[in-house]
C-alpha atoms as a PDB file:
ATOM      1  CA  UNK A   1      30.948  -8.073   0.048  1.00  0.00           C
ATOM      2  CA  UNK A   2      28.260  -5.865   1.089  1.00  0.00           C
ATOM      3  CA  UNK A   3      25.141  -7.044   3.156  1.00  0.00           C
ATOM      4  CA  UNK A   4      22.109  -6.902   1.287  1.00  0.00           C
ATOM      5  CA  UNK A   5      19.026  -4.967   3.528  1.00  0.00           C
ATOM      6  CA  UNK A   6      15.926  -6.248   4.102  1.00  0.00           C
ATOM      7  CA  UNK A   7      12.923  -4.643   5.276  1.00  0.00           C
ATOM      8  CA  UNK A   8       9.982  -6.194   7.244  1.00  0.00           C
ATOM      9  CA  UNK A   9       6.925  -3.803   6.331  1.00  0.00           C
ATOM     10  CA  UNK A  10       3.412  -4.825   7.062  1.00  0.00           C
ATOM     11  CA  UNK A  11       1.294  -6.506  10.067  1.00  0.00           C
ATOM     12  CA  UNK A  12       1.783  -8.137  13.244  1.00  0.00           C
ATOM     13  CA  UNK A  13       2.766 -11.699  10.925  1.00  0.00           C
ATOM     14  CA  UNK A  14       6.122  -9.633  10.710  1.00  0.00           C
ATOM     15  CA  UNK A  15       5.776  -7.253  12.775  1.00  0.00           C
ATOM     16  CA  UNK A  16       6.472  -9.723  15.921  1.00  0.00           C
ATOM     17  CA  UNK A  17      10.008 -10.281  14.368  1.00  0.00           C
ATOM     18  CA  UNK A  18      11.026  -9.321  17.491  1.00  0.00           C
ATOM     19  CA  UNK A  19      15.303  -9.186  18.373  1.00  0.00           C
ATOM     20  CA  UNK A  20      15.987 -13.013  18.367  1.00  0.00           C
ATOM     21  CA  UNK A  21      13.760 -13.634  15.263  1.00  0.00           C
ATOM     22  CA  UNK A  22      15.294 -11.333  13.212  1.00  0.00           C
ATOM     23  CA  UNK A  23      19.054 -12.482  14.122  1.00  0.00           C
ATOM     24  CA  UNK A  24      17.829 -16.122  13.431  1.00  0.00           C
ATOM     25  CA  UNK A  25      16.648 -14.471   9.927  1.00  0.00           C
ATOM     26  CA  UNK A  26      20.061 -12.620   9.712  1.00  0.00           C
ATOM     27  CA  UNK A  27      22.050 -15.632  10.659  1.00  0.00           C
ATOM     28  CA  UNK A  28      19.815 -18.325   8.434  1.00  0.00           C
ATOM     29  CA  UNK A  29      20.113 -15.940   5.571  1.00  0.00           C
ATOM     30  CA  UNK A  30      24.307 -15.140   5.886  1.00  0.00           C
ATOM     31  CA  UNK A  31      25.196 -11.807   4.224  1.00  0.00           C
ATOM     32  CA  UNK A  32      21.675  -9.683   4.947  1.00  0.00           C
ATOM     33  CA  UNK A  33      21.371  -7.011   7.440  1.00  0.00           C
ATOM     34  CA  UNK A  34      16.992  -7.066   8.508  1.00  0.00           C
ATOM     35  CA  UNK A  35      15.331  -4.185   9.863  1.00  0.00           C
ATOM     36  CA  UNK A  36      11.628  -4.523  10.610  1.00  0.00           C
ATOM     37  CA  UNK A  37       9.399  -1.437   9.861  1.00  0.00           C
ATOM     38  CA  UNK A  38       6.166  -3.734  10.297  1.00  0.00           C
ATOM     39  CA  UNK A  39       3.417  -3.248  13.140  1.00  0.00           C
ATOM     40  CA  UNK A  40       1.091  -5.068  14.709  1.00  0.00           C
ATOM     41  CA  UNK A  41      -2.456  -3.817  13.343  1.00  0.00           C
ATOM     42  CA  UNK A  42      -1.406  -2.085  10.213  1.00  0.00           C
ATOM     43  CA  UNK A  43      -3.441  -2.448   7.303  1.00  0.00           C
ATOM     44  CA  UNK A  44      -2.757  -1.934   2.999  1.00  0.00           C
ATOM     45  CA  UNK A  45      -4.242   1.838   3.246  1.00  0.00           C
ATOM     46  CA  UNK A  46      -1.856   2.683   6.007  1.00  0.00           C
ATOM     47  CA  UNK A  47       1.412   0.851   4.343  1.00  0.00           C
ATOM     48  CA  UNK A  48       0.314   2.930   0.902  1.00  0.00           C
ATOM     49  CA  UNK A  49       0.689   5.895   3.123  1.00  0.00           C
ATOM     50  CA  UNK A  50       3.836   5.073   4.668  1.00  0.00           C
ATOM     51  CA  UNK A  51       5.183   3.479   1.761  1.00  0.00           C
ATOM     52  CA  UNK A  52       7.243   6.578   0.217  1.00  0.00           C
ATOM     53  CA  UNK A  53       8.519   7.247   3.439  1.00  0.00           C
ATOM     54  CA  UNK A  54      10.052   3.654   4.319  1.00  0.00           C
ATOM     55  CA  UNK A  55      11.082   3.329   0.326  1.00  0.00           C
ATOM     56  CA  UNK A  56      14.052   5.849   1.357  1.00  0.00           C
ATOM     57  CA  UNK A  57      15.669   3.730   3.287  1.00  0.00           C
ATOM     58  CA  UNK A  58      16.052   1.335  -0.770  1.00  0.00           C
ATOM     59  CA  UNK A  59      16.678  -1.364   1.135  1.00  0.00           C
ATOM     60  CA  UNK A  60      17.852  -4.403  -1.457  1.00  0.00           C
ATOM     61  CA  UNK A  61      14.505  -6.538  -0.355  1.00  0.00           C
ATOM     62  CA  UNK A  62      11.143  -5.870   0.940  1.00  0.00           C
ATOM     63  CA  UNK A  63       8.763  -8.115   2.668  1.00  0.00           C
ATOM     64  CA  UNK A  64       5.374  -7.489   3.034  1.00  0.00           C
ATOM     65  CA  UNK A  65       2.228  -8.935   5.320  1.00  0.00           C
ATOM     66  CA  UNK A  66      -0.880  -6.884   5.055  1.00  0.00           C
ATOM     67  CA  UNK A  67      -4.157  -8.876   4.200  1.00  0.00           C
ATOM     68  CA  UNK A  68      -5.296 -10.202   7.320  1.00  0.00           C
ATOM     69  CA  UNK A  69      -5.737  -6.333   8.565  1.00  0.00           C
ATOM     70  CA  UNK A  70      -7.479  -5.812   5.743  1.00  0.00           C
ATOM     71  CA  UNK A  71      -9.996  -8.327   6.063  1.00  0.00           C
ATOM     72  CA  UNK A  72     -10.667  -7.612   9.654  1.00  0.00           C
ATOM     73  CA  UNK A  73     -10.769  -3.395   8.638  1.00  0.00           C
ATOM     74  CA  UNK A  74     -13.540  -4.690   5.949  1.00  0.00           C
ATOM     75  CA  UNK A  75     -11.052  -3.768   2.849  1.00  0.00           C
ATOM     76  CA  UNK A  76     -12.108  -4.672  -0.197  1.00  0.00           C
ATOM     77  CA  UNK A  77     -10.354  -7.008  -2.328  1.00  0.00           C
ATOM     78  CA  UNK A  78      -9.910  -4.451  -5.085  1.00  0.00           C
ATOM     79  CA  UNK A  79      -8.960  -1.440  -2.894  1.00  0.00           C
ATOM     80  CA  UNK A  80      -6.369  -4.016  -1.196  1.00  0.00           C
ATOM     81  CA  UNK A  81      -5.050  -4.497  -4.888  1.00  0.00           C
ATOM     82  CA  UNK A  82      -5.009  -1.238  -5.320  1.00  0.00           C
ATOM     83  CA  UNK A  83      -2.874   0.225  -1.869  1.00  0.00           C
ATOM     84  CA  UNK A  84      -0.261  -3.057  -2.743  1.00  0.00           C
ATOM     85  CA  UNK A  85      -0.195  -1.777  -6.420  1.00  0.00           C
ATOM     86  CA  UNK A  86       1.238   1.496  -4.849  1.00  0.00           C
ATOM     87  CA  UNK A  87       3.318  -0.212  -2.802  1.00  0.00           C
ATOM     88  CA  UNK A  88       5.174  -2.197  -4.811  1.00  0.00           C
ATOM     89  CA  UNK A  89       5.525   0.946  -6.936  1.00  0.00           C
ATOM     90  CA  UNK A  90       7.086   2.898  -4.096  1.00  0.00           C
ATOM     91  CA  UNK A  91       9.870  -0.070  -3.957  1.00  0.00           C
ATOM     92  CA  UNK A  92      10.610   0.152  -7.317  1.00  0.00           C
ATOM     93  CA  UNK A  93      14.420  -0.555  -6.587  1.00  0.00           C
ATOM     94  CA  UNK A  94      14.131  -3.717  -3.904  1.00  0.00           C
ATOM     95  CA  UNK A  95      13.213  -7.075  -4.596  1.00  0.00           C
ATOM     96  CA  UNK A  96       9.856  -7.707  -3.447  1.00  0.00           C
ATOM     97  CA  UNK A  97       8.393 -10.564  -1.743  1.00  0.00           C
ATOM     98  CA  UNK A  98       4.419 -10.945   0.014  1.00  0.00           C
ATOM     99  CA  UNK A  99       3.687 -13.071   2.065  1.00  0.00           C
ATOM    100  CA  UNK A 100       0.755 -15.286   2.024  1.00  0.00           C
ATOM    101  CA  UNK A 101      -1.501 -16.504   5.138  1.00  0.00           C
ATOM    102  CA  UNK A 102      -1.227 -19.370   6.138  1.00  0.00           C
ATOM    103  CA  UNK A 103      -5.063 -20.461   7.647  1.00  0.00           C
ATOM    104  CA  UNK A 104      -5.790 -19.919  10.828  1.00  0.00           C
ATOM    105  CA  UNK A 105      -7.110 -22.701  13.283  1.00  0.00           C
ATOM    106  CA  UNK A 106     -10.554 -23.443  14.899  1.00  0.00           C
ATOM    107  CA  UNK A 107      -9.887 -20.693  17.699  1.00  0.00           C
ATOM    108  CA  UNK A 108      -9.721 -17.993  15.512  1.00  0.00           C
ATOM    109  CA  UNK A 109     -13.215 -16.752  15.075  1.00  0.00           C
ATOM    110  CA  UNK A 110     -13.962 -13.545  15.427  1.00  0.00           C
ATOM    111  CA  UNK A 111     -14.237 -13.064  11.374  1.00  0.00           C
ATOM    112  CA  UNK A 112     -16.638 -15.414   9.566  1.00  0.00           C
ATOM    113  CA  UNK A 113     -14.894 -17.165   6.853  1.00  0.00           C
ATOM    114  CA  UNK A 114     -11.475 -15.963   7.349  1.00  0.00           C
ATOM    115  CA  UNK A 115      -9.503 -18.839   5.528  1.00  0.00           C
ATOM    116  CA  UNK A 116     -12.072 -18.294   2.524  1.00  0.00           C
ATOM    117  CA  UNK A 117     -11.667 -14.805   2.248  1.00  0.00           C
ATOM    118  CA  UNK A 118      -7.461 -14.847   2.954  1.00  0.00           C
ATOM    119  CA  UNK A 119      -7.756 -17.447   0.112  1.00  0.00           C
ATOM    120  CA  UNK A 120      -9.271 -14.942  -2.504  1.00  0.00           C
ATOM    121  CA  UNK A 121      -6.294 -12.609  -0.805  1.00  0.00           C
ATOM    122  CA  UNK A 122      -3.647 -14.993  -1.169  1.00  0.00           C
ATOM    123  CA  UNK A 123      -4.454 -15.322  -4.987  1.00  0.00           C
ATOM    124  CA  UNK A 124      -4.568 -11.646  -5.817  1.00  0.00           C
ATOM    125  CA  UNK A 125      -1.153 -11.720  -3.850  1.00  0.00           C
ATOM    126  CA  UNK A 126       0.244 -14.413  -6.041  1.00  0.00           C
ATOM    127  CA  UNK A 127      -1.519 -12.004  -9.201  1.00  0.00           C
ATOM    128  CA  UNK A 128       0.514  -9.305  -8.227  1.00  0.00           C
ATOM    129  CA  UNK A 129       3.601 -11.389  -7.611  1.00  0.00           C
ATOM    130  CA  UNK A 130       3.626 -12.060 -11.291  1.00  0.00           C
ATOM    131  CA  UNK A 131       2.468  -9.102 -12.414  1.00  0.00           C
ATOM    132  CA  UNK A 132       5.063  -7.082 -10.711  1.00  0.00           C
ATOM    133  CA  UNK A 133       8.273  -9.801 -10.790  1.00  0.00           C
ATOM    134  CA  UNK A 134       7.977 -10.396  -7.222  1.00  0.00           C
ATOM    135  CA  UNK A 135       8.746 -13.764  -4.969  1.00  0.00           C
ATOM    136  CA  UNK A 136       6.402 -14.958  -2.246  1.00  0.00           C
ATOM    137  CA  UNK A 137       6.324 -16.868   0.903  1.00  0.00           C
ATOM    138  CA  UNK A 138       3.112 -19.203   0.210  1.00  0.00           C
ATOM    139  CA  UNK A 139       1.809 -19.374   3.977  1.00  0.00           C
ATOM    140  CA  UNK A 140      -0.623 -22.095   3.181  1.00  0.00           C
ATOM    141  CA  UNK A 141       1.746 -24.594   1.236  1.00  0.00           C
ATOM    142  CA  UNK A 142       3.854 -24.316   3.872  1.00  0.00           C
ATOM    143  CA  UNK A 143       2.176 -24.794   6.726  1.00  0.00           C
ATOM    144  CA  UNK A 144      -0.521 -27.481   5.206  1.00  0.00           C
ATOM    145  CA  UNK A 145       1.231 -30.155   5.898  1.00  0.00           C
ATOM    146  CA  UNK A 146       2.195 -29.481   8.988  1.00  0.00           C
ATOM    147  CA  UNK A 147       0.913 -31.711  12.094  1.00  0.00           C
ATOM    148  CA  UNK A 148       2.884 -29.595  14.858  1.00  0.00           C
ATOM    149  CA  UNK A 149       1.058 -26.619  16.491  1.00  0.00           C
ATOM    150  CA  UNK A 150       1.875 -23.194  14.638  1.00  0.00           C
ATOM    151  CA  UNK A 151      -0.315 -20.848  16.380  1.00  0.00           C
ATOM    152  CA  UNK A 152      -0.732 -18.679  18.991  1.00  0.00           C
ATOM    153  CA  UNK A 153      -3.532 -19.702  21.660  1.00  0.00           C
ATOM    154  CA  UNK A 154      -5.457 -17.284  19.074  1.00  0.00           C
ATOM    155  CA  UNK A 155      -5.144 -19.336  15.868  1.00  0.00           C
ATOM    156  CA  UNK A 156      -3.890 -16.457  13.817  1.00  0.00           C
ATOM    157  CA  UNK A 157      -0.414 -15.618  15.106  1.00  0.00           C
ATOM    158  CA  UNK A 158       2.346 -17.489  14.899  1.00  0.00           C
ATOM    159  CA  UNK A 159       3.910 -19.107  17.319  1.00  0.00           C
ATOM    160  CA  UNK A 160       8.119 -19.565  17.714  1.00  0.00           C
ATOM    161  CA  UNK A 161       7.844 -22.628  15.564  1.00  0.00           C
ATOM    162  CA  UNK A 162       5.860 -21.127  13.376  1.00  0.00           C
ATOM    163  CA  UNK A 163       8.020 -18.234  12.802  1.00  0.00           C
ATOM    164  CA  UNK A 164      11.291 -20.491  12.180  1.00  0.00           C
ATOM    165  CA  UNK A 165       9.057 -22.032   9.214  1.00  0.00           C
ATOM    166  CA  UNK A 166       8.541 -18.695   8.246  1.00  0.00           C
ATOM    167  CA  UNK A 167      12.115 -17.845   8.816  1.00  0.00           C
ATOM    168  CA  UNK A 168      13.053 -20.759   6.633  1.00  0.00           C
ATOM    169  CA  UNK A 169      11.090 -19.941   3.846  1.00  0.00           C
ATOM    170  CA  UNK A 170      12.725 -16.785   3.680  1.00  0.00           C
ATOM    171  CA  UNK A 171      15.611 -17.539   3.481  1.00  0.00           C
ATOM    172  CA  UNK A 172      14.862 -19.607  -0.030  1.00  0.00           C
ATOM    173  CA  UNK A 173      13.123 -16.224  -1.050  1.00  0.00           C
ATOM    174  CA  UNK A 174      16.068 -14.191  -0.113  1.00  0.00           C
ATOM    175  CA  UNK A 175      19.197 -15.885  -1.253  1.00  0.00           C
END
């Protein structure tokens, strides 16, 4: 049978699938091979303009992270819809799945109102979802529950149990 690909396109929330995270995803997830075209600090206007460019590759599934960039570049909500709408169209042969944000913590504060403002991101992301037919990964269901630590010292990032959560929620996604 032939691995399905998977590509990891967005911010640092997957672009710090380092090595060992993305054979845990490979492993967790069986037949998949992941490659991880995500980078710390990208935002929705740069993945629109390398979006044709990584869509070559047609890998079978495409995960994307880009709102928290987006906030912090001062990206509107609609020009965020926008750059994703292009996105998605660029994939138009993988399975798509966004990822939502989970909150970050108390230390996090160099944005006012983050968590409100990922919020009104998170639900455009779920719009799009079912608008364009694709899964997500909703960050704050979850995490919400969770009473272990799954931050970085900087309340944004995730930390290694954070990212097997993550890892385990794609894996639903992608089989």
């Amino acid at each position: 049978m032939k691995k399905k690909s998977v590509v990891l396109f967005g911010d640092s929330g997957l672009g710090s699938f380092n090595r060992d995270r993305i054979r845990k995803l490979e492993k967790a997830s069986g037949n998949v091979d992941v490659y991880n075209c995500a980078v710390g600090g990208l935002n929705s206007r740069d993945g629109l303009e390398m979006a044709s460019f990584i869509a070559k590759l047609e890998p079978d599934i495409v995960a994307f992270s880009f709102p928290a960039n987006d906030i912090a570049d001062g990206i509107s909500i609609e020009e965020t819809k926008m750059d994703m709408l292009g996105i998605i169209k660029a994939f138009k042969k993988s399975k798509i799945i966004l990822f939502l944000y989970p909150n970050a913590d108390e230390r996090f504060r160099e944005i006012p109102s983050f968590n409100e403002r990922m919020a009104e991101y998170n639900l455009l992301l779920k719009e799009l979802a079912d608008l364009c037919g694709a899964k997500t990964i909703d960050g704050p269901q979850a995490y919400g529950k969770i009473k272990k630590e799954y931050h970085e010292d900087d309340g944004i990032h995730l930390n290694e149990y954070g990212y097997d959560i993550l890892i385990g929620e794609m894996v639903k996604v992608i089989n």
